[in-house]
Structures are given as structure tokens and as C-alpha cells.
N, C-alpha and C. Protein backbone atom coordinates (compact mmCIF):
# COMPACT_ATOMS: atom_id res chain seq x y z
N UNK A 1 18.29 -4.16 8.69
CA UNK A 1 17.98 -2.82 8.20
C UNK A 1 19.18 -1.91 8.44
N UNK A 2 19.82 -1.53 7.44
CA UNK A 2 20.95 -0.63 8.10
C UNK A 2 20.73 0.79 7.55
N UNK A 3 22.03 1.80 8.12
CA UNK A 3 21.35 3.38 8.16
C UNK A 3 20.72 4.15 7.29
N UNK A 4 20.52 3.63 5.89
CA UNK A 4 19.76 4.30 5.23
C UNK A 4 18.09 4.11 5.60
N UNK A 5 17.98 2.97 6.17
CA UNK A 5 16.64 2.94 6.16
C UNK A 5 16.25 3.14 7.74
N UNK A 6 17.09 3.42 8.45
CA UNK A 6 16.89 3.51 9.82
C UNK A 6 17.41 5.20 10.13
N UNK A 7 17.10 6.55 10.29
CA UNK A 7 16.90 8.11 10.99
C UNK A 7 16.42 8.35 11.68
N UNK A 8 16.98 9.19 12.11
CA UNK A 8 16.75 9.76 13.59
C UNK A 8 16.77 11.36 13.43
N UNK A 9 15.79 12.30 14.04
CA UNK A 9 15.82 13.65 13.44
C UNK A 9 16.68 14.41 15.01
N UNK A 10 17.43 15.47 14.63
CA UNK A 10 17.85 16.56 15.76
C UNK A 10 16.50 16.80 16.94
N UNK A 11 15.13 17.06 16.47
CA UNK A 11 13.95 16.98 17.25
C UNK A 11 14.31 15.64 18.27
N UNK A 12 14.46 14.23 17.38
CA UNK A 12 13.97 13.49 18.42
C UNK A 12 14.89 13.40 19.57
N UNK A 13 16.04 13.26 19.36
CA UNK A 13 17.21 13.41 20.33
C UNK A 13 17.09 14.21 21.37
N UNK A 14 16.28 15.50 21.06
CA UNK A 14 15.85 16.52 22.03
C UNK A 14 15.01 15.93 22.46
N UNK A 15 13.83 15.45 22.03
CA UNK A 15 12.70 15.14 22.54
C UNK A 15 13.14 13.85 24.11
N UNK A 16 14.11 13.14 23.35
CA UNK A 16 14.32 11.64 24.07
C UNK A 16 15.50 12.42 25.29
N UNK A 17 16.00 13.53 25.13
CA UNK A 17 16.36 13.92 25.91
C UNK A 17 15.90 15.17 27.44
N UNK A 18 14.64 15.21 26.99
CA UNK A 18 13.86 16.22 27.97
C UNK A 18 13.50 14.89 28.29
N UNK A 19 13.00 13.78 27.88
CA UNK A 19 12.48 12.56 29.16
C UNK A 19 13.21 12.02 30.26
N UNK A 20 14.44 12.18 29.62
CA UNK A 20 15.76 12.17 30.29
C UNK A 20 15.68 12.71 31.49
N UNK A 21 15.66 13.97 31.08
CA UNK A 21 16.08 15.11 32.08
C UNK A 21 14.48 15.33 33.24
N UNK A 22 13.39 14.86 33.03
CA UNK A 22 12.11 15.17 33.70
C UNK A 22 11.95 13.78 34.28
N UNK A 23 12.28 12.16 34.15
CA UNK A 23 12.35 11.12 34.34
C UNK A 23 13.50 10.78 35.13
N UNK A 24 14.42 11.08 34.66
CA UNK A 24 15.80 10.12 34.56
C UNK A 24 15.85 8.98 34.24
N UNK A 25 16.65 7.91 34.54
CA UNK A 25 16.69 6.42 33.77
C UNK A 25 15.21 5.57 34.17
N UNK A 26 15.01 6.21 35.17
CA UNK A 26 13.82 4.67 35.77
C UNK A 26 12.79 5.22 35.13
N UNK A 27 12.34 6.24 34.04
CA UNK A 27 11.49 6.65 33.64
C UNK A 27 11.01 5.97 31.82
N UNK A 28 12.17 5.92 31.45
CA UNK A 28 12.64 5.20 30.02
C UNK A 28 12.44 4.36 30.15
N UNK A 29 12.35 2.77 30.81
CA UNK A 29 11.50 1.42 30.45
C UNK A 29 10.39 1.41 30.40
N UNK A 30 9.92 2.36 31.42
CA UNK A 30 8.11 2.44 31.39
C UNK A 30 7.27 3.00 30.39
N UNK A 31 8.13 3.88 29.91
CA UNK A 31 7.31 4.81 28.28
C UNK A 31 8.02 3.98 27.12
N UNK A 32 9.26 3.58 26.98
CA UNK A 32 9.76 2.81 26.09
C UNK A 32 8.95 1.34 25.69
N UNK A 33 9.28 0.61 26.76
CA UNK A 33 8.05 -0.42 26.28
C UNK A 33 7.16 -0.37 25.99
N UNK A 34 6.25 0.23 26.47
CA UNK A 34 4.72 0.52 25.70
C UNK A 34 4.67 0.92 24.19
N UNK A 35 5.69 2.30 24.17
CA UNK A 35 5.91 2.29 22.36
C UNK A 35 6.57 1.56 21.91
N UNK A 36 7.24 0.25 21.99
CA UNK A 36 8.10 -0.33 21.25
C UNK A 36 7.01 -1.55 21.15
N UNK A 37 6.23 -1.83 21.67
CA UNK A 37 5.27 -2.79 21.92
C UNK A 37 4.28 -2.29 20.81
N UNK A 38 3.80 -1.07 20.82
CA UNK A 38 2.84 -0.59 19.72
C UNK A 38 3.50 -0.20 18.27
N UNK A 39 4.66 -0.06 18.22
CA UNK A 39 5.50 -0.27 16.91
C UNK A 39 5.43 -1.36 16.64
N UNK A 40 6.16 -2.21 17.31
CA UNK A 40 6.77 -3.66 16.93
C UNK A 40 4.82 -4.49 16.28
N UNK A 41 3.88 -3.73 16.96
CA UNK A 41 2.66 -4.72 16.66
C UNK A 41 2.09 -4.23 15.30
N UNK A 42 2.63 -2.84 15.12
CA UNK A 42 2.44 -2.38 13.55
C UNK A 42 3.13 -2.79 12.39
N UNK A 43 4.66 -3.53 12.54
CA UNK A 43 5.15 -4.24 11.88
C UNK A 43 4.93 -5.49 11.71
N UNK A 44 4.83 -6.18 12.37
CA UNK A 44 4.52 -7.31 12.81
C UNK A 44 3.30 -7.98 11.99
N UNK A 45 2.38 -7.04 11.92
CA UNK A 45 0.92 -7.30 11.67
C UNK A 45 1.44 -6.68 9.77
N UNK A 46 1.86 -5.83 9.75
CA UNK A 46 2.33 -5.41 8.18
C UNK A 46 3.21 -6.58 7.40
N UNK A 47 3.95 -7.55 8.08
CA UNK A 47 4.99 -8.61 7.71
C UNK A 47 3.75 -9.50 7.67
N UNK A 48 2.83 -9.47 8.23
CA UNK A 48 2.17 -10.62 8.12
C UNK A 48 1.40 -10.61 6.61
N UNK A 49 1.12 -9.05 6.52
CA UNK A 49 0.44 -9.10 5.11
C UNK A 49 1.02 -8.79 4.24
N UNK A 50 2.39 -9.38 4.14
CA UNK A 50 3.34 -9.33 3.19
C UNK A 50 3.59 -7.75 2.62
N UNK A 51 3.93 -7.19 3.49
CA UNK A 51 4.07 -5.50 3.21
C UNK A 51 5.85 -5.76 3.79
N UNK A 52 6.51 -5.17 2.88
CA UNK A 52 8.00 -4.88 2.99
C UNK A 52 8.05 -3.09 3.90
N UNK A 53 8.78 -3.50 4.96
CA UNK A 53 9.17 -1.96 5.64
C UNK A 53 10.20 -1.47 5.18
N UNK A 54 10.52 -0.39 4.13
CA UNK A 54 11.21 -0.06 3.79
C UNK A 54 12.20 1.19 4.68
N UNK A 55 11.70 1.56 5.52
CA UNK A 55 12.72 2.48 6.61
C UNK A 55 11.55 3.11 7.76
N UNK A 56 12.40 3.01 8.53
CA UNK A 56 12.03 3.67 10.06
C UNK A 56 12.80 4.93 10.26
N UNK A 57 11.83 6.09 10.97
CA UNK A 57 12.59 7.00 10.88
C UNK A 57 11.79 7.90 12.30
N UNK A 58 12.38 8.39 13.06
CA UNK A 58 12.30 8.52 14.44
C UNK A 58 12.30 10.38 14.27
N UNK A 59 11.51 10.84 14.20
CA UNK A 59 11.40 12.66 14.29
C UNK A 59 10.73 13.01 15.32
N UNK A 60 10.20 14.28 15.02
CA UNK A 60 9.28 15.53 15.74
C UNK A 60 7.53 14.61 15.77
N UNK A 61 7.37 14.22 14.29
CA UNK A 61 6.06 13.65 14.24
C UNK A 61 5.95 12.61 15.02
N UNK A 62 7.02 11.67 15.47
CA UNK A 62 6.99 10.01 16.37
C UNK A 62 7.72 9.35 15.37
N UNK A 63 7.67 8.00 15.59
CA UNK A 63 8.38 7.16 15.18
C UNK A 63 7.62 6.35 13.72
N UNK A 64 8.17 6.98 12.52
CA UNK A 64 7.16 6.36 11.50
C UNK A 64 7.58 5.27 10.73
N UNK A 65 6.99 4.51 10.45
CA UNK A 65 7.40 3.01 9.63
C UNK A 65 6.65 2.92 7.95
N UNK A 66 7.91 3.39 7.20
CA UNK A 66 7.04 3.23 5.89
C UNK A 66 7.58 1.85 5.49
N UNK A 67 6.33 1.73 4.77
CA UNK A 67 6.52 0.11 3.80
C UNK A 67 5.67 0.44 2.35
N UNK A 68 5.47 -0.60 1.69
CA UNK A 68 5.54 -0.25 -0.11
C UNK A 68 4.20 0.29 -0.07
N UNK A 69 3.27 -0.30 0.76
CA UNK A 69 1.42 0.51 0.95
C UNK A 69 0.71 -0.42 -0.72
N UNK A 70 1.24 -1.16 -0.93
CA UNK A 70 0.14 -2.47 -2.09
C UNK A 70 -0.88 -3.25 -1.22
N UNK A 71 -0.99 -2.89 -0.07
CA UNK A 71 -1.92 -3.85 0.55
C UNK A 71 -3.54 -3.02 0.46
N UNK A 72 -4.60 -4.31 0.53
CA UNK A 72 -5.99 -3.65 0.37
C UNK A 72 -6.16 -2.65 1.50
N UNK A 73 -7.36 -2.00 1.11
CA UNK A 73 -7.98 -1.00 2.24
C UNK A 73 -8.04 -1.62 3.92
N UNK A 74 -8.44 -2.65 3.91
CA UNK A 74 -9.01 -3.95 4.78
C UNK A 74 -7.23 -4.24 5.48
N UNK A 75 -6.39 -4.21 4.79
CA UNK A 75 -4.67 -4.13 5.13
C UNK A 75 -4.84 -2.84 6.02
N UNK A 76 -4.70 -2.01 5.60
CA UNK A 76 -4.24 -0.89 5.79
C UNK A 76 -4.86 -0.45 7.19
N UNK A 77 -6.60 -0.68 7.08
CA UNK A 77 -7.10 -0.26 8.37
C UNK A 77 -6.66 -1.25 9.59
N UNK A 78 -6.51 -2.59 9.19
CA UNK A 78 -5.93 -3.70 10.52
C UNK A 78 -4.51 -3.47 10.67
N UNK A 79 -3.76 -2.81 9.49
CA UNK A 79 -2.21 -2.54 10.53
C UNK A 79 -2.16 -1.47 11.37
N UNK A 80 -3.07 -0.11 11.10
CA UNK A 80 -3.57 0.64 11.72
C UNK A 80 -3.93 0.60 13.30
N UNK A 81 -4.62 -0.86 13.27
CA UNK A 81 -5.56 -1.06 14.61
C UNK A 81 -4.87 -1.83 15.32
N UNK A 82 -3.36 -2.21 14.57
CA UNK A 82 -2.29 -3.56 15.60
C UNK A 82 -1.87 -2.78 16.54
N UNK A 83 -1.31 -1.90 16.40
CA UNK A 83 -0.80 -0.32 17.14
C UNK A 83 -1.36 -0.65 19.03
N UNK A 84 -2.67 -0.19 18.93
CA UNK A 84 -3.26 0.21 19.85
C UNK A 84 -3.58 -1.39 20.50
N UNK A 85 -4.04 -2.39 19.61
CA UNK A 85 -4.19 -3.36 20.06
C UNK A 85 -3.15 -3.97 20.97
N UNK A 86 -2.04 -4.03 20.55
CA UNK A 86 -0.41 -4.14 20.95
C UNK A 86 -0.45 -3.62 22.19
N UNK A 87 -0.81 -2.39 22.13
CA UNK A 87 -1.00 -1.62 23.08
C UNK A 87 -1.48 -2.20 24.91
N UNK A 88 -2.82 -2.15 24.00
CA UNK A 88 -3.92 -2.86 25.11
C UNK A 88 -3.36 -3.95 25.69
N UNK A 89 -2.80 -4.92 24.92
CA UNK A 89 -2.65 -6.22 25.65
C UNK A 89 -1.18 -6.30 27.00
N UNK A 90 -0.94 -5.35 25.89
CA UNK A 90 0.82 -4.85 26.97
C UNK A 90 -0.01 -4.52 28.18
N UNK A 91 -0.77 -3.74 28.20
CA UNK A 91 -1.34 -2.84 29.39
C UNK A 91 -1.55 -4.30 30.37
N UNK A 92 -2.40 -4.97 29.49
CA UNK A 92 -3.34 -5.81 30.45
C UNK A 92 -2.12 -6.71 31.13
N UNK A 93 -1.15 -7.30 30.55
CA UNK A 93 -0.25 -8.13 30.67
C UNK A 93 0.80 -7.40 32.02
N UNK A 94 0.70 -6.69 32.07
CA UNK A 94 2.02 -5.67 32.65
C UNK A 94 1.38 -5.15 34.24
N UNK A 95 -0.45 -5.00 33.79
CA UNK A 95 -0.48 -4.62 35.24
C UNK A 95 -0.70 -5.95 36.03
N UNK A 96 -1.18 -7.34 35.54
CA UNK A 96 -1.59 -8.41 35.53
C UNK A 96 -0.03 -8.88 36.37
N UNK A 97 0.95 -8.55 35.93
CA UNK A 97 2.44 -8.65 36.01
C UNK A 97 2.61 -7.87 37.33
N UNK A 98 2.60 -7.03 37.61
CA UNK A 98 2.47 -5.75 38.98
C UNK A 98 1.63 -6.52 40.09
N UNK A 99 0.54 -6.93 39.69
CA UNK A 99 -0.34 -7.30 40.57
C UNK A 99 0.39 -8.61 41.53
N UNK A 100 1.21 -9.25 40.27
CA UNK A 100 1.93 -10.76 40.85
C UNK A 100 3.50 -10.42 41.83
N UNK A 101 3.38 -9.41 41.98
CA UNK A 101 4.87 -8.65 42.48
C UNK A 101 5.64 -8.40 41.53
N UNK A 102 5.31 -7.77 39.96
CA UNK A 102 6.55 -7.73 39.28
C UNK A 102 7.33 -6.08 39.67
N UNK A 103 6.46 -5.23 40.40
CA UNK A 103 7.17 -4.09 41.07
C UNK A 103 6.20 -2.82 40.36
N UNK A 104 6.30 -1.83 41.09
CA UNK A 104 5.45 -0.62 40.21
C UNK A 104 5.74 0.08 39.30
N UNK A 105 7.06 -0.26 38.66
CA UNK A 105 7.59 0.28 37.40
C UNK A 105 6.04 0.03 36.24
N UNK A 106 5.76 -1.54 36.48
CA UNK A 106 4.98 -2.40 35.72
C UNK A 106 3.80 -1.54 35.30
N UNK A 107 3.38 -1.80 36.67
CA UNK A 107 1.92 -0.59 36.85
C UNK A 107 1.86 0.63 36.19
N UNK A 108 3.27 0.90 36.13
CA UNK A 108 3.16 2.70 35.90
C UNK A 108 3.41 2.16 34.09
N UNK A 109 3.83 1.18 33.84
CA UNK A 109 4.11 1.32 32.56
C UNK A 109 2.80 0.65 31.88
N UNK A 110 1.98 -0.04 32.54
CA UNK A 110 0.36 -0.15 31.79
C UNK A 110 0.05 0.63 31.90
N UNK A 111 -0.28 2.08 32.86
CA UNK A 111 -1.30 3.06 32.89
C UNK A 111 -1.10 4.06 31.74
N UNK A 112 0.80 4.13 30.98
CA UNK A 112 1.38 4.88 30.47
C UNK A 112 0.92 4.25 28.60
N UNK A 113 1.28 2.63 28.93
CA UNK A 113 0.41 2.20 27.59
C UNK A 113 -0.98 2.33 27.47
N UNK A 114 -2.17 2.61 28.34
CA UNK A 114 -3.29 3.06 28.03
C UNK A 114 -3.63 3.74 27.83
N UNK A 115 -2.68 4.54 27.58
CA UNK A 115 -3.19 6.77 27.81
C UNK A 115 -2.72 6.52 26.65
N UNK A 116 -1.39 5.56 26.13
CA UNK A 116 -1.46 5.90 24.59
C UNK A 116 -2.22 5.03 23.51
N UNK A 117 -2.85 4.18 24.11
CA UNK A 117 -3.95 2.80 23.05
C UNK A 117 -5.07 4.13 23.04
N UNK A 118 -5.45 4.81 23.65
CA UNK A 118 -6.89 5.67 24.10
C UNK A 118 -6.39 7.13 22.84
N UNK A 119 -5.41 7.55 23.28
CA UNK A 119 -5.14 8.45 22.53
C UNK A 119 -5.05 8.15 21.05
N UNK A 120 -4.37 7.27 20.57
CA UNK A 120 -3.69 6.62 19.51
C UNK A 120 -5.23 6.68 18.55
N UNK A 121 -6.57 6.20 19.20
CA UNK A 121 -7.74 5.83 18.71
C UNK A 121 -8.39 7.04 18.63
N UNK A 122 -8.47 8.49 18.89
CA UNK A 122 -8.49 9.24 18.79
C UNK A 122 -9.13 9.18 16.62
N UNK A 123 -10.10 9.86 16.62
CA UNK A 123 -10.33 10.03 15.15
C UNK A 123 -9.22 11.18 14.43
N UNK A 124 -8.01 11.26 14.52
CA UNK A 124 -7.36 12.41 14.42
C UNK A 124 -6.50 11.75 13.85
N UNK A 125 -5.65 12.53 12.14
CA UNK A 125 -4.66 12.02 11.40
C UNK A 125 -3.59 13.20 12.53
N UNK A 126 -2.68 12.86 12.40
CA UNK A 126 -2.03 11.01 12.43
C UNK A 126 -1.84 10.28 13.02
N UNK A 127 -2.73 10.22 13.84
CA UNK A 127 -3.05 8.66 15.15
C UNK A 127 -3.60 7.23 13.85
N UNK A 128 -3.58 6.20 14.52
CA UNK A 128 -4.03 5.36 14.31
C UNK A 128 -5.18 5.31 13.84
N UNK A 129 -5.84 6.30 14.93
CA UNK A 129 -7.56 5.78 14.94
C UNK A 129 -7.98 6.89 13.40
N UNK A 130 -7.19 8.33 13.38
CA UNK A 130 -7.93 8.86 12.50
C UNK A 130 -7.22 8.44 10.86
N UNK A 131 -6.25 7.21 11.03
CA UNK A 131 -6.20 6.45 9.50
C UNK A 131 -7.42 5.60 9.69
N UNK A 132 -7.92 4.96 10.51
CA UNK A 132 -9.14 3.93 10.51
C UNK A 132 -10.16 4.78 9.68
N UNK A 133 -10.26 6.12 10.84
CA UNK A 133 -11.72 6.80 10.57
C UNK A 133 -11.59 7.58 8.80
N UNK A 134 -10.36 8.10 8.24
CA UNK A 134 -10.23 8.38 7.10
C UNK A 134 -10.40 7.35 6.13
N UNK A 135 -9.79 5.90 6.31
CA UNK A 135 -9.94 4.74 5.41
C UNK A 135 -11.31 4.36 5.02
N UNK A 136 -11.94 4.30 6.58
CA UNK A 136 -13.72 4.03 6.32
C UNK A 136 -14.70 5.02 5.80
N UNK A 137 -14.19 6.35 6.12
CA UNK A 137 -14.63 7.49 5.39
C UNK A 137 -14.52 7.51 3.81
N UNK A 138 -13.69 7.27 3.52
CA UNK A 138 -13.28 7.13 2.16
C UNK A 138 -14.05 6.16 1.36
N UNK A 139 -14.37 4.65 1.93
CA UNK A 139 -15.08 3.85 1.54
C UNK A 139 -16.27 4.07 1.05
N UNK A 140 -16.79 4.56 2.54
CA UNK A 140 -18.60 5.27 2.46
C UNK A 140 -18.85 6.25 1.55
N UNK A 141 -18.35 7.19 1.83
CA UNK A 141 -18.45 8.46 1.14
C UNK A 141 -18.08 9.00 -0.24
N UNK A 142 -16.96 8.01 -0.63
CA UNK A 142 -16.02 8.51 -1.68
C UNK A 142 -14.75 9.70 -1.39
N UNK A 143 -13.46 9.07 -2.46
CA UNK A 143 -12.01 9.45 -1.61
C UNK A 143 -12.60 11.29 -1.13
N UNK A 144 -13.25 12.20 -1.80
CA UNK A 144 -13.05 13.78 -1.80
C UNK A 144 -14.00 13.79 -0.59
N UNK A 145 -15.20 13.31 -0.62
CA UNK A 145 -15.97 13.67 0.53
C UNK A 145 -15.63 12.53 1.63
N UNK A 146 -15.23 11.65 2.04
CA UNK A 146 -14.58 11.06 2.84
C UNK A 146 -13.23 11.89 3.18
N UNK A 147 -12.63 12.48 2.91
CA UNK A 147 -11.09 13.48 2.91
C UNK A 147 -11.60 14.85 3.31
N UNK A 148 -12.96 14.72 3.06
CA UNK A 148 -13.85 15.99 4.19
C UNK A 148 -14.17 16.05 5.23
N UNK A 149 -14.86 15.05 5.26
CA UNK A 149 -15.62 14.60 6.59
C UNK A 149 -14.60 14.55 7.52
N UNK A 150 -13.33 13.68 6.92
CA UNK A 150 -12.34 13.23 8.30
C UNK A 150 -11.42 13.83 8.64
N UNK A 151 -11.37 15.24 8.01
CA UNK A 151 -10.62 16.66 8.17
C UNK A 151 -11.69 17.64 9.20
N UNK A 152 -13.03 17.49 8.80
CA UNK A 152 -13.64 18.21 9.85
C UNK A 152 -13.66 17.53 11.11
N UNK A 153 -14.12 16.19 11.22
CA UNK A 153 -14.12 15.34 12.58
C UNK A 153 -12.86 15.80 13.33
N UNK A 154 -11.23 15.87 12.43
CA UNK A 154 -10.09 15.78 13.21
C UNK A 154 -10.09 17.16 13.95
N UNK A 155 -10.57 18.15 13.23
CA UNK A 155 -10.43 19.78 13.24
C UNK A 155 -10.90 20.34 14.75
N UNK A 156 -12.06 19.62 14.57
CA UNK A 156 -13.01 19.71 15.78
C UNK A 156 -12.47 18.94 17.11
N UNK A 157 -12.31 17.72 16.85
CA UNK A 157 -11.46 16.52 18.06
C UNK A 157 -10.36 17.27 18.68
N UNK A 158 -9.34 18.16 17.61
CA UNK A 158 -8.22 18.90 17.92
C UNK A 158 -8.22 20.12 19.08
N UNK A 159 -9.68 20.86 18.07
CA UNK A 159 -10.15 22.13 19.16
C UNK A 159 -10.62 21.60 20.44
N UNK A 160 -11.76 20.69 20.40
CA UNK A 160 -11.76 20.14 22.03
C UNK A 160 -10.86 19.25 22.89
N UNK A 161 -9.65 19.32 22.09
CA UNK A 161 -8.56 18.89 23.14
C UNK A 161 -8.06 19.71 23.34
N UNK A 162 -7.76 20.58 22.68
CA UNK A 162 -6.86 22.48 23.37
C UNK A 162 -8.10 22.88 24.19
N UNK A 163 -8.91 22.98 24.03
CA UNK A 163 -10.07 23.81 25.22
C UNK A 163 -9.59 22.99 26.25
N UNK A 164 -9.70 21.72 26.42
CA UNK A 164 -9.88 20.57 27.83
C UNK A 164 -8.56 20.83 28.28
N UNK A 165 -7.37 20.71 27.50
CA UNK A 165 -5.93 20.85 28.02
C UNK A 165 -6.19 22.05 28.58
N UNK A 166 -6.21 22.95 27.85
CA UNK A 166 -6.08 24.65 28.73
C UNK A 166 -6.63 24.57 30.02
N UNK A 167 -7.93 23.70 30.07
CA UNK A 167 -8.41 24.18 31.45
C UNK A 167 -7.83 22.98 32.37
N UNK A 168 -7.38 22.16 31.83
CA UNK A 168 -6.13 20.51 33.15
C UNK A 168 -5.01 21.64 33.14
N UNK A 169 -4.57 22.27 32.18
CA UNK A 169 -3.22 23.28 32.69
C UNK A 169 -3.48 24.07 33.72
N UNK A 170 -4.95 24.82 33.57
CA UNK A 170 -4.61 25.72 34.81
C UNK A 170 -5.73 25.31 36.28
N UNK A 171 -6.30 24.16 35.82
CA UNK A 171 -6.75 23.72 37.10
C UNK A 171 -5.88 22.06 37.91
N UNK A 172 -5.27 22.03 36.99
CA UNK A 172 -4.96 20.81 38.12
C UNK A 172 -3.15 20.99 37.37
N UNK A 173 -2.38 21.90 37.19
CA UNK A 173 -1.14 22.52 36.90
C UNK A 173 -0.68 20.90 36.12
N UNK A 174 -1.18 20.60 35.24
CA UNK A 174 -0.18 19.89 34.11
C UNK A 174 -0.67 20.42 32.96
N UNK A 175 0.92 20.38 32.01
CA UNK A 175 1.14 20.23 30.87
C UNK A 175 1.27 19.48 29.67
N UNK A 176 0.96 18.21 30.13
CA UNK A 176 1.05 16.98 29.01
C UNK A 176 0.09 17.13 28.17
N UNK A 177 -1.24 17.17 28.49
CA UNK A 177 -2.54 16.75 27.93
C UNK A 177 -2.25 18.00 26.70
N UNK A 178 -1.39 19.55 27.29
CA UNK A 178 -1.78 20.53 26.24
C UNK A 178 -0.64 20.08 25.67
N UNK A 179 0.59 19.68 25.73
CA UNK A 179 1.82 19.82 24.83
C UNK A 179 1.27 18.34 23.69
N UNK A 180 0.41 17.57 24.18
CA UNK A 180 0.00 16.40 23.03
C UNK A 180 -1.22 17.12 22.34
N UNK A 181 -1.72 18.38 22.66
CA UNK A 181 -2.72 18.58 21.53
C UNK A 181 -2.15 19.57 20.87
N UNK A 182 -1.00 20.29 21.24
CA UNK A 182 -0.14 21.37 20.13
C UNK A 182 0.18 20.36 19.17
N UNK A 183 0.62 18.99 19.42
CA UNK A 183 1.79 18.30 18.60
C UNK A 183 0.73 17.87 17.32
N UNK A 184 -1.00 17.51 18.03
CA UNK A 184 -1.68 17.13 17.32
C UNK A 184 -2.20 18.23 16.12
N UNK A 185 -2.06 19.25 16.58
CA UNK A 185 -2.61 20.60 15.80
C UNK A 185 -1.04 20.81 15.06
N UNK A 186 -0.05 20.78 15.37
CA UNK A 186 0.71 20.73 14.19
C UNK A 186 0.77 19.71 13.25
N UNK A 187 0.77 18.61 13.24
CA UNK A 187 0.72 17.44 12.27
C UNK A 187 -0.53 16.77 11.75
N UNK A 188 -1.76 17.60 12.18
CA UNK A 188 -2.76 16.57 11.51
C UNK A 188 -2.82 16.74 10.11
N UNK A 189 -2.52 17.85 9.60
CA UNK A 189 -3.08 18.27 8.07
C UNK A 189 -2.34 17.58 7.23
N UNK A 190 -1.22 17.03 7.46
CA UNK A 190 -0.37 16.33 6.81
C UNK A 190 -0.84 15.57 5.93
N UNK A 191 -0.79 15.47 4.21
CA UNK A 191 -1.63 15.04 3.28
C UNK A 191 -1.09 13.35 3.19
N UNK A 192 0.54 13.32 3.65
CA UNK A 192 0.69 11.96 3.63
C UNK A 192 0.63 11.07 4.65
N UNK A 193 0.00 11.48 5.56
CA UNK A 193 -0.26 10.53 7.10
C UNK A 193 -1.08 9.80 6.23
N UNK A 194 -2.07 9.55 5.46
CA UNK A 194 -3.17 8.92 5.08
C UNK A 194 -2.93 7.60 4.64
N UNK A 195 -3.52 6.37 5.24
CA UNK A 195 -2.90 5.05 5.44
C UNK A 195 -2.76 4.85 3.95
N UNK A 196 -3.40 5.32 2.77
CA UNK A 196 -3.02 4.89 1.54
C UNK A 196 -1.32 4.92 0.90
N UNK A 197 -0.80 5.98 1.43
CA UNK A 197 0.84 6.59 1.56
C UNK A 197 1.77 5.57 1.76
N UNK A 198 1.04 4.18 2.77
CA UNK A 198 2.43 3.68 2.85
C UNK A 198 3.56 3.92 4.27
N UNK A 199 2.67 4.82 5.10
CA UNK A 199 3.22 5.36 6.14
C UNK A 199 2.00 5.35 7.16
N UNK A 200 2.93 4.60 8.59
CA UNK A 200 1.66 4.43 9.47
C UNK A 200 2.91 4.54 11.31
N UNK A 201 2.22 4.56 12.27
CA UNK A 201 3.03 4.92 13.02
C UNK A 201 2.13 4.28 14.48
């Protein structure tokens, strides 16, 4: 794949560089593997169903992988679900790995892939889970009222994660839980997150 199909946005550089700066180096294998593990299982599972990735491109939204999107509905929702699955097994494998003396990097890097298999499943575009819940919506319902339903489900999922963050910010002083539901309230409305697009992450 060379640079046309491979970008990188000014955001992410910043982004990969505040982990930097709040981590330092021993912090980057433990969040890196877990997402490269839940990428690599979204391609992986897309090559299998003969879907061509036509470019990777690394921004503000995460790391997105488009390919041509000719695959059935039944495609679309299982490359969706490799993500998190990928996910899970890393987790299980890694603390399974910790437990045998592989060191607590391990540990810290399953607990870090489960917060994102859990999140990822989230009914919310553009996670994983809310292409599942839009794809099956769409099925049941039909594309306009399925493209309803899974705009109100996300709307709502969104608001009770800013309520819950606000109150982990000021009762137990972190910021993660709220800076991942701003990111979610900026990008859900996005008309082309929708696994039919061809773009999945």
C-alpha cells in the first residue's frame, strides 16, 4: 500500500503526541497493540470476504479503513464485529500472558483492550457496535425508519455518556470517560460512517 492510500491527519500526530507526553514510551505498546489488533481483525476478516482495502487513513475520527463496500449486509455486519472480537481475544490472551510472568505491561494492555471491545459495541455510529445496530435496523425496519431508530438509540447512548462522564469528572477527577463522549458527540451524525459506505474502523 503506498502513500496515496495510506494518511495521516495534523489531528492525529497531535493526538499520538499528547499520549506521548501523558504516557511516555512504556505507555505506547499497551494502547498500540490492542488497536492494531482490532484493526488488523477488521481487515483481515474484510480480505477474507474478498473486499479490496483501498486506503487507510489515520485522523481526528480514529483510524479508518475503506474498501470497495460490494459485500452483503451479513459482510458488512461480521467485519464490523471482527473489531471487537480481535479485541476480546487479545484481552484474554495478554492477561492469560501476565498471569504466566509475561510482566504488567500485559495486564495493563488487556484491561486497555477491554475498555475498547466494550466501548467499540456501544450502539453508537461510529463504533462498531452502532454499524451492527444500524445494519440490523435497516433490515427490520426499512433503510428510512431503521436510519431513525439508530439515530435516536445513538442520540440518547451519547447523552447518557456526557451525564455519567460529568459526574466520573468531578467525583472521582478523570477525564477520559468525558473526552471519549465529546469525540462521540462530535462524529456520530456522520452520514458516511454507515457500514453500507465502504468505511468501517
Amino acid at each position: 500500500m503506498d502513500h496515496k492510500h495510506l494518511s495521516m491527519s495534523l489531528a492525529a500526530v497531535f493526538l499520538l503526541l499528547c499520549l506521548y507526553y501523558c504516557g511516555g514510551i512504556t505507555l505506547l505498546p499497551i494502547v498500540a497493540i490492542p488497536i492494531a489488533v482490532h484493526e488488523l481483525s477488521h481487515i483481515l476478516t474484510l480480505r477474507l470476504l474478498g473486499q479490496k482495502i483501498t486506503r487507510l487513513s489515520l485522523d481526528a475520527r480514529g483510524i479508518c479503513i475503506y474498501y470497495d463496500g460490494s459485500c452483503s449486509a451479513a459482510g458488512h455486519v461480521l467485519a464490523a464485529l471482527a473489531g471487537p472480537l480481535g479485541g476480546a481475544l487479545y484481552a484474554a490472551a495478554a492477561d492469560r500472558l501476565s498471569r504466566a510472568g509475561g510482566g504488567d505491561w500485559l495486564e495493563q494492555s488487556a484491561g486497555v483492550s477491554l475498555l475498547l471491545t466494550a466501548f467499540n459495541l456501544l450502539p453508537v455510529l461510529p463504533l462498531d457496535g452502532g454499524r451492527v445496530f444500524a445494519q440490523l435496523c435497516a433490515l427490520r425496519l426499512g433503510e428510512e425508519r431503521g436510519k431513525g431508530l439508530s439515530r435516536s438509540v445513538s442520540t440518547v447512548t451519547v447523552a447518557l455518556l456526557l451525564f455519567s462522564s460529568v459526574v466520573l469528572t468531578v467525583w472521582e477527577k478523570t477525564t477520559i470517560p468525558l473526552a471519549a463522549a465529546i469525540w462521540l458527540l462530535l462524529f456520530q451524525n456522520e452520514e458516511e460512517v454507515l457500514v453500507k459506505s465502504g468505511e468501517i474502523r
